[in-house]
Protein backbone atom coordinates (compact mmCIF):
# COMPACT_ATOMS: atom_id res chain seq x y z
CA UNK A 1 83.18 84.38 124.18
CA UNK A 2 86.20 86.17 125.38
CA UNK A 3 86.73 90.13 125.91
CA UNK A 4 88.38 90.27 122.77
CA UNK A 5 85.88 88.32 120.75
CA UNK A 6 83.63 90.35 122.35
CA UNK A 7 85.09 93.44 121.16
CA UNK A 8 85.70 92.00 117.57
CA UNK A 9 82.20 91.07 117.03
CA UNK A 10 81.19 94.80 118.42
CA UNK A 11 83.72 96.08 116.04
CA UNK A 12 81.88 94.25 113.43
CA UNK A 13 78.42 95.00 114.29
CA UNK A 14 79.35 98.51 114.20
CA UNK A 15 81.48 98.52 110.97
CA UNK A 16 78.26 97.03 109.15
CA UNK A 17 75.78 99.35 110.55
CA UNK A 18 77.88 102.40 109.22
CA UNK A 19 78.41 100.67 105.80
CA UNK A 20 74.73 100.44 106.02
CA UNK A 21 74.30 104.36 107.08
CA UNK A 22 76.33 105.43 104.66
CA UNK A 23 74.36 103.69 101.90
CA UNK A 24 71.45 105.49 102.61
CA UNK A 25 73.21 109.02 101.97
CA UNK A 26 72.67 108.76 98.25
CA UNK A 27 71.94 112.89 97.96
CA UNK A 28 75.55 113.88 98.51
CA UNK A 29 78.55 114.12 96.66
CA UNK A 30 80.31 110.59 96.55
CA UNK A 31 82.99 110.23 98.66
CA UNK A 32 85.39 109.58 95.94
CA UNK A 33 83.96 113.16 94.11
CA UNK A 34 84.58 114.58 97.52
CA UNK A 35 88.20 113.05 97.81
CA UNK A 36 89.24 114.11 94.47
CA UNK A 37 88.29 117.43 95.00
CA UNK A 38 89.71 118.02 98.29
CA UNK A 39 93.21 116.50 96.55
CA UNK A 40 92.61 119.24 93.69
CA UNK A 41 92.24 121.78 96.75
CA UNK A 42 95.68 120.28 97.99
CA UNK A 43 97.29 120.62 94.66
CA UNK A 44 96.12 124.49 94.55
CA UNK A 45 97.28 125.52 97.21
CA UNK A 46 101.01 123.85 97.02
CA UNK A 47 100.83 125.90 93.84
CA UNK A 48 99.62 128.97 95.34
CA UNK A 49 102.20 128.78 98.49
CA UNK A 50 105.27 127.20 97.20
CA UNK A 51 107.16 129.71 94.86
CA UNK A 52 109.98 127.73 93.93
CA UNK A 53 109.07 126.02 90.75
CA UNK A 54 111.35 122.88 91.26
CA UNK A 55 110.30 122.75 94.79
CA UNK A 56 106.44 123.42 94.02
CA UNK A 57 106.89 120.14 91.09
CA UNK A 58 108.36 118.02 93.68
CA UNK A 59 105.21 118.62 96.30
CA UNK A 60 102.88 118.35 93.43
CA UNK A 61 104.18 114.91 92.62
CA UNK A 62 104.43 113.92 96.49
CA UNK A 63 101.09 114.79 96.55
CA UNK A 64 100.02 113.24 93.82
CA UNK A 65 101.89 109.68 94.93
CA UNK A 66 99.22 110.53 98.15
CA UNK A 67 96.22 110.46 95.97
CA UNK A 68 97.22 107.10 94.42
CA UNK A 69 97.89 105.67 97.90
CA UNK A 70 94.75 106.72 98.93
CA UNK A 71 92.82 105.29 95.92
CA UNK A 72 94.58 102.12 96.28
CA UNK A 73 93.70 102.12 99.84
CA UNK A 74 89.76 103.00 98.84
CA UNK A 75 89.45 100.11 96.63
CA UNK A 76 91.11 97.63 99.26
CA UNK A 77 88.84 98.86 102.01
CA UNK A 78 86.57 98.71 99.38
CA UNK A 79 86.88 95.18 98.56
CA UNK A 80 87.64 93.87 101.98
CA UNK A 81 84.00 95.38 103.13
CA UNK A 82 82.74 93.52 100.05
CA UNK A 83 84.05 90.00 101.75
CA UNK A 84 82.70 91.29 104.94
CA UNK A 85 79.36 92.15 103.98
CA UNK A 86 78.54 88.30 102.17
CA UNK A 87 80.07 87.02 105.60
CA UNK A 88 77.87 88.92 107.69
CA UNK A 89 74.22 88.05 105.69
CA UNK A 90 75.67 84.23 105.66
CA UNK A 91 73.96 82.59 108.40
CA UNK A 92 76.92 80.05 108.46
CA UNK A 93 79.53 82.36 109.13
CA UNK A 94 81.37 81.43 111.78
CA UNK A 95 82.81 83.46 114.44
CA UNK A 96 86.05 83.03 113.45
CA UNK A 97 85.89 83.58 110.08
CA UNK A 98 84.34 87.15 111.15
CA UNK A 99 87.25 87.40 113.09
CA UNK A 100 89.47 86.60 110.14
CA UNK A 101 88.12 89.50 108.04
CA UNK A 102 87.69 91.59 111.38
CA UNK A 103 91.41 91.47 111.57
CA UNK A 104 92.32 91.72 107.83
CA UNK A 105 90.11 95.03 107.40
CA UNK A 106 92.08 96.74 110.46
CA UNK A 107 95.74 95.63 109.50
CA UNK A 108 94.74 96.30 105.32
CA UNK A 109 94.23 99.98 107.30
CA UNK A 110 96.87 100.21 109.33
CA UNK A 111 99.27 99.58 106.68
CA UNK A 112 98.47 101.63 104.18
CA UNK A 113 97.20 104.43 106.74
CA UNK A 114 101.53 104.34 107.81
CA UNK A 115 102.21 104.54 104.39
CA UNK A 116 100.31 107.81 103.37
CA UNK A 117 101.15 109.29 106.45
CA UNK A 118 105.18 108.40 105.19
CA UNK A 119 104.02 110.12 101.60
CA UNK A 120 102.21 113.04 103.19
CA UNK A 121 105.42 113.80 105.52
CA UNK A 122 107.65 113.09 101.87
CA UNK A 123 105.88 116.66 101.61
CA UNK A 124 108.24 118.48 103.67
CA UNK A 125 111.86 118.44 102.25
CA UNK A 126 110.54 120.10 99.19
CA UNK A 127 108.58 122.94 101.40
CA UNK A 128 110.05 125.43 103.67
CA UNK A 129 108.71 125.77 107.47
CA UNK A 130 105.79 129.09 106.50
CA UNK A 131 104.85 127.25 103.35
CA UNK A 132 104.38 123.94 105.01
CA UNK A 133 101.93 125.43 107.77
CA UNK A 134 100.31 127.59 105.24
CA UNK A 135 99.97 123.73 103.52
CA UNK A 136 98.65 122.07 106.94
CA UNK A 137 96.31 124.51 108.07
CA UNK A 138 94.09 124.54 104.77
CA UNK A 139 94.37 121.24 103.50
CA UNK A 140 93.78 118.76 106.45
CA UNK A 141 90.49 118.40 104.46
CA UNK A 142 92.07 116.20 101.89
CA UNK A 143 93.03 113.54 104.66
CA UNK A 144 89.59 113.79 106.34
CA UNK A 145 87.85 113.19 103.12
CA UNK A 146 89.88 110.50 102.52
CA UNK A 147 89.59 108.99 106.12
CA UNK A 148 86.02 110.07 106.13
CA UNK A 149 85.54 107.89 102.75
CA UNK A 150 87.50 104.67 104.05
CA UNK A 151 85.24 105.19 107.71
CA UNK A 152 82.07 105.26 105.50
CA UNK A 153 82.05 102.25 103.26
């Protein structure tokens, strides 16, 4: 086994022990309760900081085009881990096929990580330069409980 297999199989190992950890937090808020609400948290504060109604409508919608990215990105996770889990308990896995849905999980991220990053920064023409820090500096807790959610399933 090469360095990269290596690192693949680690990468697995590790991605099923924290599905498995974050099965067994069953007394908290879901992530996806936790996700909506930090996205309603978003939503009131573009409200509270932007003034201009037609601007404040445009970064409601950008930020509600984030959401949906997000979601879509939860359930793909969300189904990819599915696929990953049956390949890990199946004792005839191969390593390749772990490989296969190694690689599929991280570029399913990737991609869809680029594209709410390209939605959150659709943010800014509709915001001016005080309202968008005011934004950033209370609502990076919408994209942590969204990364925290994808890093947890």
């Amino acid at each position: 086994m090469n360095v990269n297999s290596s690192l693949k199989f680690l990468l697995a190992t590790f991605f099923v022990v924290a599905i498995g950890i974050a099965a067994c937090a069953g007394n908290k808020q879901t992530l996806e309760q936790e996700e909506s609400e930090s996205f309603a948290d978003l939503r009131a504060e573009v409200t509270d900081v932007v003034t201009d109604p037609d601007r404040r409508q445009l970064a409601l919608d950008a930020v509600d085009e984030l959401e949906v990215t997000m979601q879509r990105l939860d359930k793909s996770l969300e189904e990819r881990v599915d696929k990953f889990r049956h390949l890990y308990a199946n004792y005839d896995t191969t390593q390749a096929e772990m490989e296969k849905a190694t690689d599929d999980v991280l570029v399913l991220m990737k991609s869809n990580f680029d594209a709410a990053h390209v939605q959150f920064r659709q943010l800014s023409p509709h915001l001016t330069v005080d309202e968008w820090d005011a934004i950033n500096k209370s609502t990076s807790e919408a994209l942590d409980a969204s990364i925290a959610a994808l890093q947890d399933r």
